[in-house]
C-alpha atoms as a PDB file:
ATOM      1  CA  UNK A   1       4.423  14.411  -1.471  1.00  0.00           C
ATOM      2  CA  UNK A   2       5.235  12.567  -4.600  1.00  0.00           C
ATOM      3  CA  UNK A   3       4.649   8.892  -4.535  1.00  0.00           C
ATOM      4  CA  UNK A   4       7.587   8.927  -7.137  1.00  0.00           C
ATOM      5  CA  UNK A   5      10.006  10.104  -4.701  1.00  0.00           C
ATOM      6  CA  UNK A   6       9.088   7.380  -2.727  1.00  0.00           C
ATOM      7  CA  UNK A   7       9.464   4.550  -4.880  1.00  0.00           C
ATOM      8  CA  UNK A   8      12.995   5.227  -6.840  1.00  0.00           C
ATOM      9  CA  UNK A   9      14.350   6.808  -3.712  1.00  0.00           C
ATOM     10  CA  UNK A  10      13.483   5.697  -0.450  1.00  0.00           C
ATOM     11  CA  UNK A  11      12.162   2.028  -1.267  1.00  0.00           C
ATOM     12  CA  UNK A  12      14.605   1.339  -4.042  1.00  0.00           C
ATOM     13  CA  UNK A  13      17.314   3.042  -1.239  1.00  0.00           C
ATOM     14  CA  UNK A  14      18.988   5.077  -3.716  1.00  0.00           C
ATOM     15  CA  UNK A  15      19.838   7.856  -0.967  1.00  0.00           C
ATOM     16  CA  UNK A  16      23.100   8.758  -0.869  1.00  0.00           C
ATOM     17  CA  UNK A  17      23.121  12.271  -0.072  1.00  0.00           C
ATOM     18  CA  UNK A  18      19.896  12.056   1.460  1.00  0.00           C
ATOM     19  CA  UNK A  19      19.955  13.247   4.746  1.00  0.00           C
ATOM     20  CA  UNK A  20      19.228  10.539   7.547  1.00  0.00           C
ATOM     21  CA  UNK A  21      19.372   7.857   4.989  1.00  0.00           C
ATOM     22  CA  UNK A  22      22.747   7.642   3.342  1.00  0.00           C
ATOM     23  CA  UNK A  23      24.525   4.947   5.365  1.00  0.00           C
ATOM     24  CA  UNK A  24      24.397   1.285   4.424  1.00  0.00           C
ATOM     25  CA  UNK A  25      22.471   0.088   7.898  1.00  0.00           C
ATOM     26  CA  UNK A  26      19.048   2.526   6.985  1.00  0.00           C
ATOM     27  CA  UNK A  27      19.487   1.491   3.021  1.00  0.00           C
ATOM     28  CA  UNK A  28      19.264  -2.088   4.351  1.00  0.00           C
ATOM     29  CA  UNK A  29      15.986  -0.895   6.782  1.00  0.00           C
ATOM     30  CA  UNK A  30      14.587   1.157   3.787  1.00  0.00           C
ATOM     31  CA  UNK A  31      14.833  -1.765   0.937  1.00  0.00           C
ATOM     32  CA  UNK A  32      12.846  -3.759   3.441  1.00  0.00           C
ATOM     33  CA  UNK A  33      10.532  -1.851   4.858  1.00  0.00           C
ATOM     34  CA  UNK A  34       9.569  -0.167   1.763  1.00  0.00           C
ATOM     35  CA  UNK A  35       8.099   3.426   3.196  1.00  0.00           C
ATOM     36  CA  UNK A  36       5.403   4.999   1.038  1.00  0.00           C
ATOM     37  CA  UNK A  37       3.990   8.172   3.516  1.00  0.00           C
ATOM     38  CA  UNK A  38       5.641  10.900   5.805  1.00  0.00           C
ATOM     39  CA  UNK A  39       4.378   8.859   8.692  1.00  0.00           C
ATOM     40  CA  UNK A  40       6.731   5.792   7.386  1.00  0.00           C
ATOM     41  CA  UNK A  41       9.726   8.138   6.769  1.00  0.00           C
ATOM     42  CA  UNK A  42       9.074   9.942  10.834  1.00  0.00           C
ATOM     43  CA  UNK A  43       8.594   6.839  11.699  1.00  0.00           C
ATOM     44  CA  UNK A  44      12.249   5.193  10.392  1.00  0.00           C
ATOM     45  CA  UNK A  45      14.537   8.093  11.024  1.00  0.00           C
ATOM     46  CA  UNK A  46      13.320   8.071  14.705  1.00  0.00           C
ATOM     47  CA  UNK A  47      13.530   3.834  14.867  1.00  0.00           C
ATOM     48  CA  UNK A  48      16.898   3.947  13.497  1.00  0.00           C
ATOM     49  CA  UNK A  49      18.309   5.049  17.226  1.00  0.00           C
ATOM     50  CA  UNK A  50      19.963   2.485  19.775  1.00  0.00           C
ATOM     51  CA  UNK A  51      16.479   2.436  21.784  1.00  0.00           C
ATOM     52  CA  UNK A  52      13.519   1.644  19.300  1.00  0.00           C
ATOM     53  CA  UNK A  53      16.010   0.070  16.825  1.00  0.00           C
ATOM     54  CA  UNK A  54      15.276  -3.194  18.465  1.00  0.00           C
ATOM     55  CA  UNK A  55      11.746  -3.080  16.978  1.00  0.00           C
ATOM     56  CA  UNK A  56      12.845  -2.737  13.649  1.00  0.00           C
ATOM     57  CA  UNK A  57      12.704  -6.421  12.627  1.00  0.00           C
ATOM     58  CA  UNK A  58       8.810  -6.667  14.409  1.00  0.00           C
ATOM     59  CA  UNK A  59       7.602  -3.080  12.250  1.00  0.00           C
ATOM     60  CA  UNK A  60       9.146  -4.281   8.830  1.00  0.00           C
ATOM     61  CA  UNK A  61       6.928  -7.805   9.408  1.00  0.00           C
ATOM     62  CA  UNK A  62       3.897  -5.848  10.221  1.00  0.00           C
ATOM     63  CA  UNK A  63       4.427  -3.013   7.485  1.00  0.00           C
ATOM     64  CA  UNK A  64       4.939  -6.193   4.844  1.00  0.00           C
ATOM     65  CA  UNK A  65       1.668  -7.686   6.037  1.00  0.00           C
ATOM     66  CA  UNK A  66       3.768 -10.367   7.286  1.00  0.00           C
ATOM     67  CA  UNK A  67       2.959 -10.469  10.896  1.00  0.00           C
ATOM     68  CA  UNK A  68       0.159  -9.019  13.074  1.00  0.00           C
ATOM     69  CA  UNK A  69       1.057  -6.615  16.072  1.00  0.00           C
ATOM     70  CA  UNK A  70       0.001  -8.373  19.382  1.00  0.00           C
ATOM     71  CA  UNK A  71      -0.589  -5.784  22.364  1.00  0.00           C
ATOM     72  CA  UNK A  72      -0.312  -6.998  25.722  1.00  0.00           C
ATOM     73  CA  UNK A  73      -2.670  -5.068  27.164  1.00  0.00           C
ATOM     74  CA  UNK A  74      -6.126  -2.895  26.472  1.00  0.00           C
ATOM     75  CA  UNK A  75      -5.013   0.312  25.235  1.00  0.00           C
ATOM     76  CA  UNK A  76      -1.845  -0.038  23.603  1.00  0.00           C
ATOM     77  CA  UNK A  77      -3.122  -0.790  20.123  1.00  0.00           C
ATOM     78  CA  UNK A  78      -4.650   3.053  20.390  1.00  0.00           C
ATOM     79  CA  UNK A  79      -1.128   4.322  21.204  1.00  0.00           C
ATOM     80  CA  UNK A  80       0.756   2.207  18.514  1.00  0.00           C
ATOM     81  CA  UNK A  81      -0.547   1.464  15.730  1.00  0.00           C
ATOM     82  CA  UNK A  82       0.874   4.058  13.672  1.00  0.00           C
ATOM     83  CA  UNK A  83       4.154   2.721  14.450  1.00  0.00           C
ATOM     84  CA  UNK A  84       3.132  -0.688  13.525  1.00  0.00           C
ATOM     85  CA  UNK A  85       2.639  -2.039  17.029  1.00  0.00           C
ATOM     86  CA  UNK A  86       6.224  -1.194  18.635  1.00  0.00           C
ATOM     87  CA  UNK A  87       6.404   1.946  21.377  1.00  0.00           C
ATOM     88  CA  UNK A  88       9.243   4.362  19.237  1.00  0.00           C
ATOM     89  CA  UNK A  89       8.425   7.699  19.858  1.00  0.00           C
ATOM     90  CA  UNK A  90       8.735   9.343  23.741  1.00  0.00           C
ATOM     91  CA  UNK A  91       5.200  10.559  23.498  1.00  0.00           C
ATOM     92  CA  UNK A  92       4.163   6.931  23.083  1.00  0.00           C
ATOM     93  CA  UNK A  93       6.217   6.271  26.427  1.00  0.00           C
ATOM     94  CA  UNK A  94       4.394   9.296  28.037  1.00  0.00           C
ATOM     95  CA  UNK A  95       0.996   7.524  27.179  1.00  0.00           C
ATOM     96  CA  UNK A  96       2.144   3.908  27.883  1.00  0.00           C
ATOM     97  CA  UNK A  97       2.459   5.137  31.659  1.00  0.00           C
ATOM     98  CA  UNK A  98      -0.393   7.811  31.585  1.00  0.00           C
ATOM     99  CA  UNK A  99      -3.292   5.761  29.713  1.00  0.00           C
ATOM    100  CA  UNK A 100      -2.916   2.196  30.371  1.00  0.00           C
ATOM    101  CA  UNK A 101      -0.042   1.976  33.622  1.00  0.00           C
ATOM    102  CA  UNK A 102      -2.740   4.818  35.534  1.00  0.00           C
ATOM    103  CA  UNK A 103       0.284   7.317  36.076  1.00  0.00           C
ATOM    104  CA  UNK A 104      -0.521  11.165  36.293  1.00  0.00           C
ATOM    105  CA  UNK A 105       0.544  13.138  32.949  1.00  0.00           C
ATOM    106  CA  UNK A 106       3.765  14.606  35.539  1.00  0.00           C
ATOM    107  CA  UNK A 107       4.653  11.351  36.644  1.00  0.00           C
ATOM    108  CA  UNK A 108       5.084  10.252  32.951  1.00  0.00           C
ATOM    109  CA  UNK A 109       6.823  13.492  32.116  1.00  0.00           C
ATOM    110  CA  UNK A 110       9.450  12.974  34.939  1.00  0.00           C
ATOM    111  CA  UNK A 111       9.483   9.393  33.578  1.00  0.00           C
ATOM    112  CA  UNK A 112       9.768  10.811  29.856  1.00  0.00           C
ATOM    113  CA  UNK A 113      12.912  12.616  30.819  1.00  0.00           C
ATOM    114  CA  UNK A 114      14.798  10.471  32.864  1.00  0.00           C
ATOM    115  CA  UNK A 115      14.755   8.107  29.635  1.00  0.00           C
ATOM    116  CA  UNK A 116      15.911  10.674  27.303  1.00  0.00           C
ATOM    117  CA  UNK A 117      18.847  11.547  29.641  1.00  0.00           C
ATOM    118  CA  UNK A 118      19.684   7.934  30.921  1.00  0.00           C
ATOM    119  CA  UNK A 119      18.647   8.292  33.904  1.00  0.00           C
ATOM    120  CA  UNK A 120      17.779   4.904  34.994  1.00  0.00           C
ATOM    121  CA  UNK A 121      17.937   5.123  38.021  1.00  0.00           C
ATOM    122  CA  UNK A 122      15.194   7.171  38.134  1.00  0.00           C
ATOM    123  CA  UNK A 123      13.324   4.571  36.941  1.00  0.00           C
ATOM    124  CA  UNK A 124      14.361   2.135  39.236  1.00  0.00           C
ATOM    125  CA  UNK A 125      14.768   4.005  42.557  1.00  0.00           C
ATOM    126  CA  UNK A 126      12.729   1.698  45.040  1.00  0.00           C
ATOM    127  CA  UNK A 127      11.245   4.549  46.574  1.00  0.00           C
ATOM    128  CA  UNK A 128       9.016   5.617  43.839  1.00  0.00           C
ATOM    129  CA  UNK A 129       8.052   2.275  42.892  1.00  0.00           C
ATOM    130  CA  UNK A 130       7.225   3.162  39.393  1.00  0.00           C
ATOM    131  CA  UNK A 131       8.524  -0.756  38.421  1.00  0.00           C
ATOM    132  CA  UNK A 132       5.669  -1.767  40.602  1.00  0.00           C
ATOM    133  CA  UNK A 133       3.136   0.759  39.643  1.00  0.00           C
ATOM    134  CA  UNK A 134       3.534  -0.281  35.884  1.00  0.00           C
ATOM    135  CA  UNK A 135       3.482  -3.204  36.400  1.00  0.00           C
ATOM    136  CA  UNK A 136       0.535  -3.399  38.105  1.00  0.00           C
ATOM    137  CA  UNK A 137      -1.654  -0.528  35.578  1.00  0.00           C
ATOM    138  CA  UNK A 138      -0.478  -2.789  32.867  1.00  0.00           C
ATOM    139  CA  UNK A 139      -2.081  -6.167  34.613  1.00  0.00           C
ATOM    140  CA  UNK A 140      -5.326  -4.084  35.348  1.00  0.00           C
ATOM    141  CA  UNK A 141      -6.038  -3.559  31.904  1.00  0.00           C
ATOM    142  CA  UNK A 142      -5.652  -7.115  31.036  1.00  0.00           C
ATOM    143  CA  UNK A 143      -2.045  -7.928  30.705  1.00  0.00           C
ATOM    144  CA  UNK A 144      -0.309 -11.142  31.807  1.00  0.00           C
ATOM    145  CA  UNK A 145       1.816 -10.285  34.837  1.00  0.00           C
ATOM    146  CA  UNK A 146       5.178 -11.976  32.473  1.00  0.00           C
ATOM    147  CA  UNK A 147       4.330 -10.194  30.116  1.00  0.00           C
ATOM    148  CA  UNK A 148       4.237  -6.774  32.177  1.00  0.00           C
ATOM    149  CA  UNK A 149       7.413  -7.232  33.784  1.00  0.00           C
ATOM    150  CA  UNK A 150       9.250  -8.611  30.405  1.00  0.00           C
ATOM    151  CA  UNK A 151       7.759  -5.006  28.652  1.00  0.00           C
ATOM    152  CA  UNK A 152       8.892  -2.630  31.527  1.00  0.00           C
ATOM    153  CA  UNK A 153      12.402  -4.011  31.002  1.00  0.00           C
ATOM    154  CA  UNK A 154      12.184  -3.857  27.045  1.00  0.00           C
ATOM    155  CA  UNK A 155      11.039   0.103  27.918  1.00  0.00           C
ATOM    156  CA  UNK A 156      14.051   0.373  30.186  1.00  0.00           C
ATOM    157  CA  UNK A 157      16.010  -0.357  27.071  1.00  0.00           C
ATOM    158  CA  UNK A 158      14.093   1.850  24.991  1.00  0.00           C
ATOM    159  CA  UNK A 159      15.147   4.750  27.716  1.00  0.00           C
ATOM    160  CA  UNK A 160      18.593   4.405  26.432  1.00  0.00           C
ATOM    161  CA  UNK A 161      17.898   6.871  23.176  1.00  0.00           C
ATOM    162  CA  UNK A 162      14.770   7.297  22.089  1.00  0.00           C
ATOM    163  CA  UNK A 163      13.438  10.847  19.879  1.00  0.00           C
ATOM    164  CA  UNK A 164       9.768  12.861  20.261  1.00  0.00           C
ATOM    165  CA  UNK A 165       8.099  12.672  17.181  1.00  0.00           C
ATOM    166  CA  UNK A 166       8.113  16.573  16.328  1.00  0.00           C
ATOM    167  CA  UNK A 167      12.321  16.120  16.233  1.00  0.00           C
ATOM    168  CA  UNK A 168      12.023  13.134  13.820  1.00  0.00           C
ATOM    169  CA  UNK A 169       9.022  14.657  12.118  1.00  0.00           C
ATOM    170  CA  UNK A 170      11.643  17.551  11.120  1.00  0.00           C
ATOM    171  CA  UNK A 171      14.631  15.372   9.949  1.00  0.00           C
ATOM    172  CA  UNK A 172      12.019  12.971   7.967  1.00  0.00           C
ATOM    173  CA  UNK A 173      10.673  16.547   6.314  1.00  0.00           C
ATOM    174  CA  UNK A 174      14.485  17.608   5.353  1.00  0.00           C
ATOM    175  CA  UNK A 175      15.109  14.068   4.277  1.00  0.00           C
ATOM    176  CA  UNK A 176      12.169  14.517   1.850  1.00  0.00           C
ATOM    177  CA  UNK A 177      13.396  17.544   0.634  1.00  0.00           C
ATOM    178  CA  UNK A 178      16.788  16.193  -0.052  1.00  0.00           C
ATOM    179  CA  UNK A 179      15.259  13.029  -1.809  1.00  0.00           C
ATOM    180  CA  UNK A 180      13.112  15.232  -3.877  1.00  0.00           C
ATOM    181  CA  UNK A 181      15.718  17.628  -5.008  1.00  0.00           C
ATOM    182  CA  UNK A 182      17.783  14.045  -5.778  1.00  0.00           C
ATOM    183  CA  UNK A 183      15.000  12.342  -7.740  1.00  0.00           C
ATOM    184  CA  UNK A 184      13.999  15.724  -9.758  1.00  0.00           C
ATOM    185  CA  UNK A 185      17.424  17.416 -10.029  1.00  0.00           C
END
């Protein structure tokens, strides 16, 4: 990884022909963001998707040291903070419901795919009560009950396309690659 690449590719958003990054929308993200590991480049080719995109504003003030991440509850700073305080991979999803909402690893996983095939109702079928259940695992590890109900709904719009981290882990690799063959060839 060459800090090089970096700089006069991806944070100066010279990328056209770089895969993942050519259109004008992620040269706006990159120029403000400013990514300077792997972790930043996983981390923007899976934001960049209708679900996590919303957090894009919140992880370019926390990257820029402009704003601090607030977590609603005990827990979540362990889960997100590699992704600058917002939830944008499905694995974070998985341990949002497992570690700090108390559901069991297969509850999480049904919960987990249901959002990656927009399956809301899923989610929402009174019968399961998972609403309630999260709601409730959030409050007992210190969450405000407003602020529980307002994140369930902002992680039923997540649900609506969100990647794991191993798939944007491999287009952030090839999107390297590209960038490096650009910036040395």
């Amino acid at each position: 990884i060459e800090p090089e690449v970096f700089a006069n590719i991806f944070s100066a958003a010279n990328t056209d022909c770089v895969f993942q990054f050519a259109s004008n929308g992620m040269k706006d993200m990159l120029r403000q963001f400013r990514p300077s590991s792997m972790e930043d480049l996983i981390l923007l080719v899976a934001a960049y998707r209708p679900g996590p995109m919303q957090y894009i504003p919140e992880i370019i003030k926390v990257k820029q040291g402009q704003k601090t991440p607030a977590y609603i509850a005990d827990g979540l700073e362990d889960i997100m903070s590699l992704t600058y305080g917002s939830p944008i991979y499905q694995e974070q999803v998985m341990s949002i419901f497992n570690k700090i909402a108390g559901f069991s690893l297969g509850e999480s996983d049904i919960i987990r795919r249901a959002m990656s095939k927009k399956k809301l109702a899923v989610l929402t079928d009174p019968k399961t009560d998972y609403h309630g259940k999260f709601v409730h695992g959030l409050i007992a590890n210190h969450a405000a009950k407003e602020n529980a109900e307002a994140y369930w709904e902002q992680l039923l719009d997540f649900a609506s396309y969100a990647f794991n981290k191993s798939h944007a882990a491999a287009y952030a690799h090839v999107s390297y690659y590209t960038a490096w063959l650009k910036y040395h060839y």
